[in-house]
C-alpha atoms as a PDB file:
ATOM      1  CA  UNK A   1      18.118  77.786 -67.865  1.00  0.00           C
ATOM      2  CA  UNK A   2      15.612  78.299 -70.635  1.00  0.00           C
ATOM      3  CA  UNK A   3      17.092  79.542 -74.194  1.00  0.00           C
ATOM      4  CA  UNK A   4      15.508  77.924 -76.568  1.00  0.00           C
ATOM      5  CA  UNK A   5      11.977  78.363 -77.088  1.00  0.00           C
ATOM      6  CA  UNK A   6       8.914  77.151 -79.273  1.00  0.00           C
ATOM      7  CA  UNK A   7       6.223  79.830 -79.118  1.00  0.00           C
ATOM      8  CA  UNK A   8       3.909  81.991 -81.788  1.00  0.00           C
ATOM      9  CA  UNK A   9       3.049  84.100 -79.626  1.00  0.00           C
ATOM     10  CA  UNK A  10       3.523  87.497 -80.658  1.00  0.00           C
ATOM     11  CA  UNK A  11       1.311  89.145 -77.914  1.00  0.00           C
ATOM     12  CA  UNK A  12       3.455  88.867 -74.694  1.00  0.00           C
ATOM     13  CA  UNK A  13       6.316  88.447 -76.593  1.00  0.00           C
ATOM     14  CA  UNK A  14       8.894  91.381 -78.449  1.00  0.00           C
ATOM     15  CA  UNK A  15      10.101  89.457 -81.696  1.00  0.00           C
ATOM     16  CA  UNK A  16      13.807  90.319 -83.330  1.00  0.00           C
ATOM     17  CA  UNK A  17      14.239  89.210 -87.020  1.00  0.00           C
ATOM     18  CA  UNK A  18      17.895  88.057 -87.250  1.00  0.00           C
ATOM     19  CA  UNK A  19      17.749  85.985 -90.844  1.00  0.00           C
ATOM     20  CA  UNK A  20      21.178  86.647 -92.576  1.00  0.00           C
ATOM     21  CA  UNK A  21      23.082  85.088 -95.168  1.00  0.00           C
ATOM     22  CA  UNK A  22      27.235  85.321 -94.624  1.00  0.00           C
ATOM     23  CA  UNK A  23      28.499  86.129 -98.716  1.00  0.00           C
ATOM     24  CA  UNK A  24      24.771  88.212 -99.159  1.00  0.00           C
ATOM     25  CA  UNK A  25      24.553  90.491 -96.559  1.00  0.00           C
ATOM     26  CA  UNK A  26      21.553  91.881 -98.436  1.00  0.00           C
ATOM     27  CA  UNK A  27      19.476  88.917 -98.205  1.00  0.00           C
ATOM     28  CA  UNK A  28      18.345  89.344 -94.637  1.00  0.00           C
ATOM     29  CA  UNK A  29      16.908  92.598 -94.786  1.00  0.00           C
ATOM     30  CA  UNK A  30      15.468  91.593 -98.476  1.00  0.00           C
ATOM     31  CA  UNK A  31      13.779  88.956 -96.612  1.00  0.00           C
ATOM     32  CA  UNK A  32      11.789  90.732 -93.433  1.00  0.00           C
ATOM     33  CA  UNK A  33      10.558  93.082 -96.149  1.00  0.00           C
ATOM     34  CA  UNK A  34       8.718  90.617 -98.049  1.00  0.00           C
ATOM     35  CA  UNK A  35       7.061  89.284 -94.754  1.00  0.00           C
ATOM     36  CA  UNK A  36       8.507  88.518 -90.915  1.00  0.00           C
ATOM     37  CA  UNK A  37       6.462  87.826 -87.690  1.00  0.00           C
ATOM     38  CA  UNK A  38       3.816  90.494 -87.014  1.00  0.00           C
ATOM     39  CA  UNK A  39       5.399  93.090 -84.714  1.00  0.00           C
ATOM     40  CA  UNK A  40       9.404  91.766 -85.187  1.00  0.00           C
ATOM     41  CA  UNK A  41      11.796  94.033 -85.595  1.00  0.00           C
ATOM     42  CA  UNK A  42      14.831  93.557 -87.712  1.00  0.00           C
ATOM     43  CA  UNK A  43      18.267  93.562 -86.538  1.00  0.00           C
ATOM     44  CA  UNK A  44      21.377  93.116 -89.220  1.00  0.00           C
ATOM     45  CA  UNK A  45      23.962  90.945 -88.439  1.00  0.00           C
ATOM     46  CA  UNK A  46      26.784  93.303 -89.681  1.00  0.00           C
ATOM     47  CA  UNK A  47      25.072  96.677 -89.309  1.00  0.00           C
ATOM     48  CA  UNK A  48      23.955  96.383 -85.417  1.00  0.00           C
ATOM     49  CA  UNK A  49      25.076  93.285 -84.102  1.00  0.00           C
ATOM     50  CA  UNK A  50      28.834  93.714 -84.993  1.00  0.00           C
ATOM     51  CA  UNK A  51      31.056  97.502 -85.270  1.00  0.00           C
ATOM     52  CA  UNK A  52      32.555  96.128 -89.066  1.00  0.00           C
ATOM     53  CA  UNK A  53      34.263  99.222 -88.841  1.00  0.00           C
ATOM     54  CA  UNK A  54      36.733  98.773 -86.043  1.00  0.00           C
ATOM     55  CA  UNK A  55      39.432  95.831 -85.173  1.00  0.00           C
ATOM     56  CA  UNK A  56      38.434  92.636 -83.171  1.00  0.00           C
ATOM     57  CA  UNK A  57      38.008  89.726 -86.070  1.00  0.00           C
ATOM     58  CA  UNK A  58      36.000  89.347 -88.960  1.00  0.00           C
ATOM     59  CA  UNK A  59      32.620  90.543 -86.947  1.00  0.00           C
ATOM     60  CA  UNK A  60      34.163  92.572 -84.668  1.00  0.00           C
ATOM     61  CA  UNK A  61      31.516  93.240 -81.418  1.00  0.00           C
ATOM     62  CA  UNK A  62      29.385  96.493 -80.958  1.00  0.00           C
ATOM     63  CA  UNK A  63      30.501  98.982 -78.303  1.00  0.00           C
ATOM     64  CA  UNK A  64      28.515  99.344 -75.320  1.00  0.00           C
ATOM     65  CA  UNK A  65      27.504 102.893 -76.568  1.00  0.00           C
ATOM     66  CA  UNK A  66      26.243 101.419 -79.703  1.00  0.00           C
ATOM     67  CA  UNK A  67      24.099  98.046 -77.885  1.00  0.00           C
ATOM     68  CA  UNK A  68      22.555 100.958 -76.028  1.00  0.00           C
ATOM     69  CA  UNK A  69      21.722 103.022 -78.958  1.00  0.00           C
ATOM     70  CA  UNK A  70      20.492  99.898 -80.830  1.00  0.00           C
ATOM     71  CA  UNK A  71      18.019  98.768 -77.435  1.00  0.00           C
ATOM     72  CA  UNK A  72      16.185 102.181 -77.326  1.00  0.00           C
ATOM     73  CA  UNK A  73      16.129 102.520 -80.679  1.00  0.00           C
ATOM     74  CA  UNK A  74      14.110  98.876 -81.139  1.00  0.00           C
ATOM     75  CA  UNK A  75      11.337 100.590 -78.003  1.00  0.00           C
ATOM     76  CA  UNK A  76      13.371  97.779 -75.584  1.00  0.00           C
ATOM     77  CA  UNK A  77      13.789  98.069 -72.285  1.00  0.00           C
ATOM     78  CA  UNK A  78      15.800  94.971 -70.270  1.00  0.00           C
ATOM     79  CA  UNK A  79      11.988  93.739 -68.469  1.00  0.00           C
ATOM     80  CA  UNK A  80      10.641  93.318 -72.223  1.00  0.00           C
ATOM     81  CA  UNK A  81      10.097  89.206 -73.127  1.00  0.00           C
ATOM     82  CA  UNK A  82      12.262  88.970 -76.809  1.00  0.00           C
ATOM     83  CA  UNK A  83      12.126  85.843 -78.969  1.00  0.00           C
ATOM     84  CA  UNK A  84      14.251  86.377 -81.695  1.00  0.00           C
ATOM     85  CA  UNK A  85      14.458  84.155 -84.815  1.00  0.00           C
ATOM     86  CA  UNK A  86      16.413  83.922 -87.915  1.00  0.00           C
ATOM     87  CA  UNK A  87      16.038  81.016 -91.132  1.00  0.00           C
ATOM     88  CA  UNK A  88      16.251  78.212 -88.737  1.00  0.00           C
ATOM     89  CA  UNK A  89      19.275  75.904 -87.778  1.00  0.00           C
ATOM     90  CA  UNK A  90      21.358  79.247 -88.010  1.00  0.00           C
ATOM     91  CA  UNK A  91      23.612  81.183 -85.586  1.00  0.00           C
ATOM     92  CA  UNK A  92      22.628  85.001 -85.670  1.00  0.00           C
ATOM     93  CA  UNK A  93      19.796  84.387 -83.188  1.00  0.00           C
ATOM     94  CA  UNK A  94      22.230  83.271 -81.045  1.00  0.00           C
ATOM     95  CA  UNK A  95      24.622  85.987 -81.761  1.00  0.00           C
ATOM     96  CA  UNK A  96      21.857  88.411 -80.994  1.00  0.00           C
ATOM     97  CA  UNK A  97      20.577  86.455 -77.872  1.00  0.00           C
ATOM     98  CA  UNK A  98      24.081  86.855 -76.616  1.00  0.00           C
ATOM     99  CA  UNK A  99      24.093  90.443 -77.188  1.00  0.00           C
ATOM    100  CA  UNK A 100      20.856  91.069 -75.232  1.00  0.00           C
ATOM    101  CA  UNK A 101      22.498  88.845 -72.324  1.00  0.00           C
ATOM    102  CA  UNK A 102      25.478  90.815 -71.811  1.00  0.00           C
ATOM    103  CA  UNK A 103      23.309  93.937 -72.141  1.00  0.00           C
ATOM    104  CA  UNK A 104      21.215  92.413 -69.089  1.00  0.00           C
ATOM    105  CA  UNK A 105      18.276  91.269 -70.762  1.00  0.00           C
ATOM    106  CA  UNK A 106      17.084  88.303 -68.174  1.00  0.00           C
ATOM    107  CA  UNK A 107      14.351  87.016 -70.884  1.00  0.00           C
ATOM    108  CA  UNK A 108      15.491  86.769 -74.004  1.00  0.00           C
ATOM    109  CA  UNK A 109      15.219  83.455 -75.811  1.00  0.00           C
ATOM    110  CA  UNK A 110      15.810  81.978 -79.138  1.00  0.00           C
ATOM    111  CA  UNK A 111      13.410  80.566 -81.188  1.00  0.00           C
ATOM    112  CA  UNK A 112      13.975  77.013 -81.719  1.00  0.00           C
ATOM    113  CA  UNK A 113      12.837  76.738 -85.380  1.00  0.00           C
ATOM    114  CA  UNK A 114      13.048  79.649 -87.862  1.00  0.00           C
ATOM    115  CA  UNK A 115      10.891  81.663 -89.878  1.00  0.00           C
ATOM    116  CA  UNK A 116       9.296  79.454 -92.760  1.00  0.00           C
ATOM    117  CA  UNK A 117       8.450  76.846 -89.511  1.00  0.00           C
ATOM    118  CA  UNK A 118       7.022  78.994 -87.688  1.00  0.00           C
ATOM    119  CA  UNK A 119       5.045  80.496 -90.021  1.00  0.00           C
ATOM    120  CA  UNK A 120       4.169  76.683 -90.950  1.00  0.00           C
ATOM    121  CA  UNK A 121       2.176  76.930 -87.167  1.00  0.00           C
ATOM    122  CA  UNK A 122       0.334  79.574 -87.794  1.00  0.00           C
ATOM    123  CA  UNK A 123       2.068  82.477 -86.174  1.00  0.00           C
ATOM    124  CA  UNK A 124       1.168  85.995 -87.256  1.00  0.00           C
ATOM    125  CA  UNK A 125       2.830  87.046 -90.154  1.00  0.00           C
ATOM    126  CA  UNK A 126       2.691  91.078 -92.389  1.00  0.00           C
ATOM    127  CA  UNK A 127       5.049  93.414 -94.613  1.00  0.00           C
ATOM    128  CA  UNK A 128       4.184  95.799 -92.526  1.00  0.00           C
ATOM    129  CA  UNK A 129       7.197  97.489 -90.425  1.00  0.00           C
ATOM    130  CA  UNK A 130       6.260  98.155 -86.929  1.00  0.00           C
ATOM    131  CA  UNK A 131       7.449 101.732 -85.241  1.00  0.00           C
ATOM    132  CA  UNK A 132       8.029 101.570 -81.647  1.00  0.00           C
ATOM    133  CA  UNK A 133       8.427 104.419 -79.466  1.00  0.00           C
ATOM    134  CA  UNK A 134      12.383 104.840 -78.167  1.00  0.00           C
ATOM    135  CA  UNK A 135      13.017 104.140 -74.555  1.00  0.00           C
ATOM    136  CA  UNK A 136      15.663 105.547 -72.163  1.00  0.00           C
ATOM    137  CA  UNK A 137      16.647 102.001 -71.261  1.00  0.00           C
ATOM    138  CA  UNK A 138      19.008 101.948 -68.655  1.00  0.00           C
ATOM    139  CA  UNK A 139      21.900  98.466 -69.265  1.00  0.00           C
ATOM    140  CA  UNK A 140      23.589  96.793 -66.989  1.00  0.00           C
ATOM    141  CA  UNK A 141      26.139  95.089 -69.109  1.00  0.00           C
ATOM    142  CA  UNK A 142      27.193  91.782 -67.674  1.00  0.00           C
ATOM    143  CA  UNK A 143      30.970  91.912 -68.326  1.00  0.00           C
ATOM    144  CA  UNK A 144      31.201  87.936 -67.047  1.00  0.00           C
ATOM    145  CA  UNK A 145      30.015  86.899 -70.157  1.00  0.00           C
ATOM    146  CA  UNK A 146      32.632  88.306 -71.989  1.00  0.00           C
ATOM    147  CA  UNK A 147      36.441  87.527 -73.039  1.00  0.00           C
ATOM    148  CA  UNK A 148      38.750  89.455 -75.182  1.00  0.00           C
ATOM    149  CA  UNK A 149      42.375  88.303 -76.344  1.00  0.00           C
ATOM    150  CA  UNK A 150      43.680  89.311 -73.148  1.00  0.00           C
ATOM    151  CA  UNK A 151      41.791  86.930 -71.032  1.00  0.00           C
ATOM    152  CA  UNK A 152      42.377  84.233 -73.657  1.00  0.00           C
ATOM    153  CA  UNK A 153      46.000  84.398 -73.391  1.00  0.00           C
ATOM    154  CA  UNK A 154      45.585  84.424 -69.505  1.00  0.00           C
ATOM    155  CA  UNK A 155      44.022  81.018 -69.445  1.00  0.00           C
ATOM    156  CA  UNK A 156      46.532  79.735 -71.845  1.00  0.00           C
ATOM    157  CA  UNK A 157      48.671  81.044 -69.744  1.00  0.00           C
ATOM    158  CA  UNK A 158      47.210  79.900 -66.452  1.00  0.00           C
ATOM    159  CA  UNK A 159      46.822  82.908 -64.322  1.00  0.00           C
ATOM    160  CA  UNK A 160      42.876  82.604 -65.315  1.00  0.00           C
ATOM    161  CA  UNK A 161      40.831  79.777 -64.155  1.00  0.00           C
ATOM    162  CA  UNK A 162      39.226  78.069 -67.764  1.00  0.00           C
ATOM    163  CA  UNK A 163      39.467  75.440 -70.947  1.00  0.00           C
ATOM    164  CA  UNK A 164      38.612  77.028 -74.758  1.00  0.00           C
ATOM    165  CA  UNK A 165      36.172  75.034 -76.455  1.00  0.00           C
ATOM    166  CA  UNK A 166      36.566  75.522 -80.184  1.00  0.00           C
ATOM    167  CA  UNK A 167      33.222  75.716 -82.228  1.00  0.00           C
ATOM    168  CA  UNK A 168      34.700  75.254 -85.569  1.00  0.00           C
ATOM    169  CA  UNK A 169      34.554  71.944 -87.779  1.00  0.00           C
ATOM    170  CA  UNK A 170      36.894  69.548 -86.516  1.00  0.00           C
ATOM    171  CA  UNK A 171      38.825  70.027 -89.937  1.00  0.00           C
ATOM    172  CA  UNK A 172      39.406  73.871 -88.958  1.00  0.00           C
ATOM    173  CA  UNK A 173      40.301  72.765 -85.669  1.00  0.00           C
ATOM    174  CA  UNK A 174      42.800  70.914 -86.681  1.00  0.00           C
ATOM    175  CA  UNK A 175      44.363  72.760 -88.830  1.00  0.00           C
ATOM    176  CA  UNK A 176      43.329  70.835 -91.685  1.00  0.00           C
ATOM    177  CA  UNK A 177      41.076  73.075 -94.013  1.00  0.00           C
ATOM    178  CA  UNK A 178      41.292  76.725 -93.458  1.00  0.00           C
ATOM    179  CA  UNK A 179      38.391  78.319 -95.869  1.00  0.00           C
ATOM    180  CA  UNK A 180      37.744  81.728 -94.288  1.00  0.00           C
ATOM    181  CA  UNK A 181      41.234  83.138 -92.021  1.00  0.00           C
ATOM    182  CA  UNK A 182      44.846  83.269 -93.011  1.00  0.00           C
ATOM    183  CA  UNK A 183      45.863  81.141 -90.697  1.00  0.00           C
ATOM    184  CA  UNK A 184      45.305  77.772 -90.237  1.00  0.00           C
ATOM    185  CA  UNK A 185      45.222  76.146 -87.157  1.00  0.00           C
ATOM    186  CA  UNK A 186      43.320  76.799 -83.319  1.00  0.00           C
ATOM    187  CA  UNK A 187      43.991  78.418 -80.276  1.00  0.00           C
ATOM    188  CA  UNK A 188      46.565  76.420 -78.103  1.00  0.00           C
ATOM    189  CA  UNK A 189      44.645  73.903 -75.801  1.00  0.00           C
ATOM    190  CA  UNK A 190      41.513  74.514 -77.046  1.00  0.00           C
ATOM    191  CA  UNK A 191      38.562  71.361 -76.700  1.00  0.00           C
ATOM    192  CA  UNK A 192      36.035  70.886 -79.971  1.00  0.00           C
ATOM    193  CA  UNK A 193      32.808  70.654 -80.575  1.00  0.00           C
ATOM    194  CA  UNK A 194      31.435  71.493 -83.858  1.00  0.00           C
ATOM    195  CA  UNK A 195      28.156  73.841 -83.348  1.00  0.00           C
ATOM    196  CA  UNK A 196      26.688  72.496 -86.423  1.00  0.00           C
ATOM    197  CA  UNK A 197      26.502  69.064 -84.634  1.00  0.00           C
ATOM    198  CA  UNK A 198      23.738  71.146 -82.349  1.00  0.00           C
ATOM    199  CA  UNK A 199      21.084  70.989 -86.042  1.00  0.00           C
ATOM    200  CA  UNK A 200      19.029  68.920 -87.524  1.00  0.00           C
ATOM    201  CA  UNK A 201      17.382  70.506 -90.581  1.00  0.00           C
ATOM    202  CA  UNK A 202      16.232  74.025 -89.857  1.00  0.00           C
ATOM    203  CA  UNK A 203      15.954  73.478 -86.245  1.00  0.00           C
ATOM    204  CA  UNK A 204      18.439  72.815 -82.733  1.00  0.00           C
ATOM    205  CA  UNK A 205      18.125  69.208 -81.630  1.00  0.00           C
ATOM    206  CA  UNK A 206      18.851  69.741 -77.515  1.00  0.00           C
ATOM    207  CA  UNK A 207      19.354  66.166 -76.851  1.00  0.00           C
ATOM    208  CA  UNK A 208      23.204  66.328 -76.728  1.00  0.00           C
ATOM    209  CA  UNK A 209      25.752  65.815 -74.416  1.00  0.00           C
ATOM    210  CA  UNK A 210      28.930  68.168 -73.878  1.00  0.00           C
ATOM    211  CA  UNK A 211      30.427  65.817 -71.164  1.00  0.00           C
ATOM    212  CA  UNK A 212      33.240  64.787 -73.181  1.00  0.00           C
ATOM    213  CA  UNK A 213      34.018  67.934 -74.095  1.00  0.00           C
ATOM    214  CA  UNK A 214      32.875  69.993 -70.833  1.00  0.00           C
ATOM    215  CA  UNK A 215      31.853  69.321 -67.496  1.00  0.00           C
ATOM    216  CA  UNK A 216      28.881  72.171 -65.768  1.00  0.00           C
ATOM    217  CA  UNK A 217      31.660  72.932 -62.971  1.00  0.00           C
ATOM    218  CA  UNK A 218      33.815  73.504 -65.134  1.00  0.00           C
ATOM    219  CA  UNK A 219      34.660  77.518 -66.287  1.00  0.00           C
ATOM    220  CA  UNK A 220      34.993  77.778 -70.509  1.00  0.00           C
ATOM    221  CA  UNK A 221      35.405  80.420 -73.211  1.00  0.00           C
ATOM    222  CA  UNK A 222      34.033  79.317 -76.139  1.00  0.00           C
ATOM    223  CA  UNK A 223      35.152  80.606 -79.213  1.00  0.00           C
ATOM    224  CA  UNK A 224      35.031  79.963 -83.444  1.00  0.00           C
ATOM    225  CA  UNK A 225      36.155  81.745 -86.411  1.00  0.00           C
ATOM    226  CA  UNK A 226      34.422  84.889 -86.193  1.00  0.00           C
ATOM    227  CA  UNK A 227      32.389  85.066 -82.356  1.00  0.00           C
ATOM    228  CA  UNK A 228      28.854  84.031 -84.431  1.00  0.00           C
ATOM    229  CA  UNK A 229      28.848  80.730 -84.619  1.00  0.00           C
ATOM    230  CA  UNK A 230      30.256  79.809 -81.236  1.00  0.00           C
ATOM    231  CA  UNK A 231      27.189  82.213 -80.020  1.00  0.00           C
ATOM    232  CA  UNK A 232      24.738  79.118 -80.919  1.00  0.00           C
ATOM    233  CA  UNK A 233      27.169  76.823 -79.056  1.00  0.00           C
ATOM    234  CA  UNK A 234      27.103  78.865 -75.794  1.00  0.00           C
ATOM    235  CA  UNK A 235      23.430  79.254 -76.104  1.00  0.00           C
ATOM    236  CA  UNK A 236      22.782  75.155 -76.037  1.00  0.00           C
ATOM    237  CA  UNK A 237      25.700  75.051 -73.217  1.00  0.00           C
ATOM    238  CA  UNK A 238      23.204  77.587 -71.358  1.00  0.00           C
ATOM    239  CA  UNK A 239      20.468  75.487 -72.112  1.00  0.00           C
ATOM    240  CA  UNK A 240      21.981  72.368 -70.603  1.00  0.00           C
ATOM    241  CA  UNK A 241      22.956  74.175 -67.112  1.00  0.00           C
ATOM    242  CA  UNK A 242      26.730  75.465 -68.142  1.00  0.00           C
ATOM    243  CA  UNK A 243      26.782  79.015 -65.783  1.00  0.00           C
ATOM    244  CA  UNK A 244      30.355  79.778 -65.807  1.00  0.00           C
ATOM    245  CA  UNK A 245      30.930  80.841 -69.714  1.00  0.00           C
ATOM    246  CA  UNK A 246      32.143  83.467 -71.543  1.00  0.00           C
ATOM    247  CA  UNK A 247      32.377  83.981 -75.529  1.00  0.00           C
ATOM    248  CA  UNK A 248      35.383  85.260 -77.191  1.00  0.00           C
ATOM    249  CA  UNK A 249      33.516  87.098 -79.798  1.00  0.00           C
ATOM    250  CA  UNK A 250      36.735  88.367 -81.375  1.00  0.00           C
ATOM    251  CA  UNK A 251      37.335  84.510 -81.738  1.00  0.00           C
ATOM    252  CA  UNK A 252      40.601  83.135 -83.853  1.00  0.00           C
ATOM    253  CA  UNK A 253      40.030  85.294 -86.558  1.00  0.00           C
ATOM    254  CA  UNK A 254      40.814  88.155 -84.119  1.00  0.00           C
ATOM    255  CA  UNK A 255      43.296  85.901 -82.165  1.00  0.00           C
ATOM    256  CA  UNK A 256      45.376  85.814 -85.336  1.00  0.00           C
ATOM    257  CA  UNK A 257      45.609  89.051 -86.115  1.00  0.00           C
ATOM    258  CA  UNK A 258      48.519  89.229 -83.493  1.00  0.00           C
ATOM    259  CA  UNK A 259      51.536  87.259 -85.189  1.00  0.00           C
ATOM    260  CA  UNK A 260      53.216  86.908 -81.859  1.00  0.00           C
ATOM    261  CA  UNK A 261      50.185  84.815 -80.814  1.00  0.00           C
ATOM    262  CA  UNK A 262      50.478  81.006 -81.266  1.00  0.00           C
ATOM    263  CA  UNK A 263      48.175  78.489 -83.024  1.00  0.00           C
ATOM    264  CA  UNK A 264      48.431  74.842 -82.580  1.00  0.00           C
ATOM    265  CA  UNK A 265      47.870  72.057 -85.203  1.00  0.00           C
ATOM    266  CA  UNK A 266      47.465  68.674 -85.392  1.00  0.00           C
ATOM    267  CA  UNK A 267      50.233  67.596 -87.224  1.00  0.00           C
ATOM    268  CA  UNK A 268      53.959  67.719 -86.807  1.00  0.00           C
ATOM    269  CA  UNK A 269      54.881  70.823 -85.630  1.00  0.00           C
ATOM    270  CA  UNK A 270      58.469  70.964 -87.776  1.00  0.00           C
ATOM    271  CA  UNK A 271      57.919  70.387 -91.606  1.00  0.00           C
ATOM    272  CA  UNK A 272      60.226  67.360 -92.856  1.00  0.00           C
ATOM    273  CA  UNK A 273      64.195  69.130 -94.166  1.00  0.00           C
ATOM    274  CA  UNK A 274      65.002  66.121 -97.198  1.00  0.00           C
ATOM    275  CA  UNK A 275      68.425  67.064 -98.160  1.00  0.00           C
ATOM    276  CA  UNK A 276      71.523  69.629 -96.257  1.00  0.00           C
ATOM    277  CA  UNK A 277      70.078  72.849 -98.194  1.00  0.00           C
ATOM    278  CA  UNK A 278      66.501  72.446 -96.895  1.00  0.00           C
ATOM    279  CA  UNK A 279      67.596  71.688 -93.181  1.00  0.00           C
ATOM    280  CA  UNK A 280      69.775  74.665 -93.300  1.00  0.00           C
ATOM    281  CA  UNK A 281      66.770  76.128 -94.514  1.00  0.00           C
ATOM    282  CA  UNK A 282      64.495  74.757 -91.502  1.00  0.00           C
ATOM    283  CA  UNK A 283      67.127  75.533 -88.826  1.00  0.00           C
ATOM    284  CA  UNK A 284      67.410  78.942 -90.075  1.00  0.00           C
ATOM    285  CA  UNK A 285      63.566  79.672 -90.125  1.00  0.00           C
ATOM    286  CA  UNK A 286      63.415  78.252 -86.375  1.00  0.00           C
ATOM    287  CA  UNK A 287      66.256  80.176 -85.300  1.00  0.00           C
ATOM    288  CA  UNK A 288      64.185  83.681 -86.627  1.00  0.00           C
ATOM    289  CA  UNK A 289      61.185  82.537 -84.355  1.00  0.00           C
ATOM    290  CA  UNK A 290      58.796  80.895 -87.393  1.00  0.00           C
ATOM    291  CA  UNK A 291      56.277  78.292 -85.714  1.00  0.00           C
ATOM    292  CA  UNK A 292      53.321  76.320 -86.547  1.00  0.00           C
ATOM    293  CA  UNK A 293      51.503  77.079 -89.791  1.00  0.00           C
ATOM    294  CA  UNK A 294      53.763  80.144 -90.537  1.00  0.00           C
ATOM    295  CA  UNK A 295      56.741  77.976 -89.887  1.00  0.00           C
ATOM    296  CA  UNK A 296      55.053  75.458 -92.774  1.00  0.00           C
ATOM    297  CA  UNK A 297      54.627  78.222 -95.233  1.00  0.00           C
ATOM    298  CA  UNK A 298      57.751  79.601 -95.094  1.00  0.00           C
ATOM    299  CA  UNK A 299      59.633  77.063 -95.163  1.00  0.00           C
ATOM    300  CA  UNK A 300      57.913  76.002 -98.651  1.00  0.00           C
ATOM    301  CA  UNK A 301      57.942  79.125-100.054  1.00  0.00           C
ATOM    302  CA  UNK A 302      61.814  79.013 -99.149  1.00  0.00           C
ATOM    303  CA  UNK A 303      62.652  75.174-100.385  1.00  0.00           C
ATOM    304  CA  UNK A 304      60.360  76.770-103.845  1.00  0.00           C
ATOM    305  CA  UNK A 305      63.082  79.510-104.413  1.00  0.00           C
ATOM    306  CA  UNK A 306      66.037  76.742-104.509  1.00  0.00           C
ATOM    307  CA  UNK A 307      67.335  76.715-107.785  1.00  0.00           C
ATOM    308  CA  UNK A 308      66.052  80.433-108.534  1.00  0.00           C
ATOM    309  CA  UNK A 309      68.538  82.129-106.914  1.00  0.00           C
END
């Protein structure tokens, strides 16, 4: 199936600015009012392509109510041809792609290279801000596509038919480096394959291979920190003939947010107990429940208040 695209055409085409910077949520919408593709319309990361004011992660996904409102307010309508483009080598195309998939949009691509390339070849470029008429669009949302904590747990616990593929850093995976969520760590079983691995420069390099990670028969939810990044990984699965996907878009920063909920990591799963007092210390902590990465931060705070007592 055809995602990615390399096209200036802005005449058979709808275009959706996406350009966003995460830690300057300003800068996209700064940035399609100095100039954007002739005719594009501008969609914000935070203020239509996630609900930032209810639960579900760190970009929590829009309602169905408000992808609807945000479709016929943009003059779309589910037949319409969208390329949608953000700085290049980025995710929120992808997130946005997504979006339109699940709201039944059958062809909506990504641009392959972003905005400074593709004005590089020539394509139509103005300040101007288009208006479009609103439509009555009718979606058929495409629930397949999607997976929420619930189905998550039911693969892990095997009454759903799937393997997680983690689209974090292998460092994050791990458990390693945690810059962005409380919790260190990923969600139990879950295969890696770093999305960034998927650009070169400002653009996505398609000659890659997921068979180590993921075979086309096989069914996968795909999931990262916050359910934008893995977007750009599920997008190049699509690309290389992967049908039976869904995308967590709550993704472990939502998955944590339920304490009961387990994260794996890829080193021992007890801290080491030195001396009698910090073994009593370790038993103690296992016998209340602690695991994983809670179980390691306890028990050092805990061994740090010896003596203070």
């Amino acid at each position: 199936m055809n995602v990615f695209i390399e096209t200036t055409d802005t005449e058979n085409y709808r275009w959706i600015d996406a350009r966003f910077e995460l830690g300057k949520p300003e800068t996209g919408r700064s940035l399609y009012d100095q100039e954007h593709v002739a005719g594009s319309i501008f969609w914000d990361l935070e203020k239509d392509l996630s609900d930032m004011e209810t639960e579900g992660g760190r970009h929590p996904m829009p309602s169905k109510d408000q992808l609807t409102r945000l479709v016929r307010s943009s003059g779309l309508t589910p037949e319409d041809q969208v390329v949608i483009y953000d700085q290049g080598g980025s995710p929120f195309a992808a997130r946005a792609w997504w979006l339109l998939k699940y709201a039944g949009f059958e062809h909506a691509y990504i641009s392959k290279i972003g905005y400074s390339a593709l004005k590089n070849r020539g394509i139509a470029v103005t300040s101007e801000v288009p208006e479009y008429a609103p439509t009555f669009a009718e979606l058929q949302f495409a629930d397949a596509l999607y997976a929420d904590r619930n189905y998550v747990k039911n693969i892990i616990a095997g009454k759903e038919l799937g393997v997680l593929v983690d689209a974090r850093s292998a460092e994050r995976h791990a458990g390693i480096h945690e810059p962005l969520d409380k919790v260190a760590g990923r969600i139990p079983g879950a295969r890696n394959f770093d999305w960034a691995q998927l650009v070169h420069g400002d653009e996505f390099y398609e000659d890659v291979d997921f068979s180590d990670i993921l075979q086309k028969n096989e069914p996968a939810v795909v999931y990262c920190g916050s359910g934008v990044s893995a977007a750009a990984l599920y997008a190049m699965l699509t690309e290389k003939g992967h049908h039976q996907l869904r995308l967590y878009t709550g993704s472990f920063s939502d998955w944590i947010m339920d304490e009961e909920n387990v994260v794996e990591i890829d080193r021992s799963e007890h801290p080491e107990a030195a001396d009698e007092e910090t073994k009593a210390i370790l038993a103690k902590l296992i016998q209340e429940g602690y695991t994983g990465e809670m179980l390691m931060k306890k028990f050092e705070f805990e061994k740090s208040q010896i003596g203070k007592k």
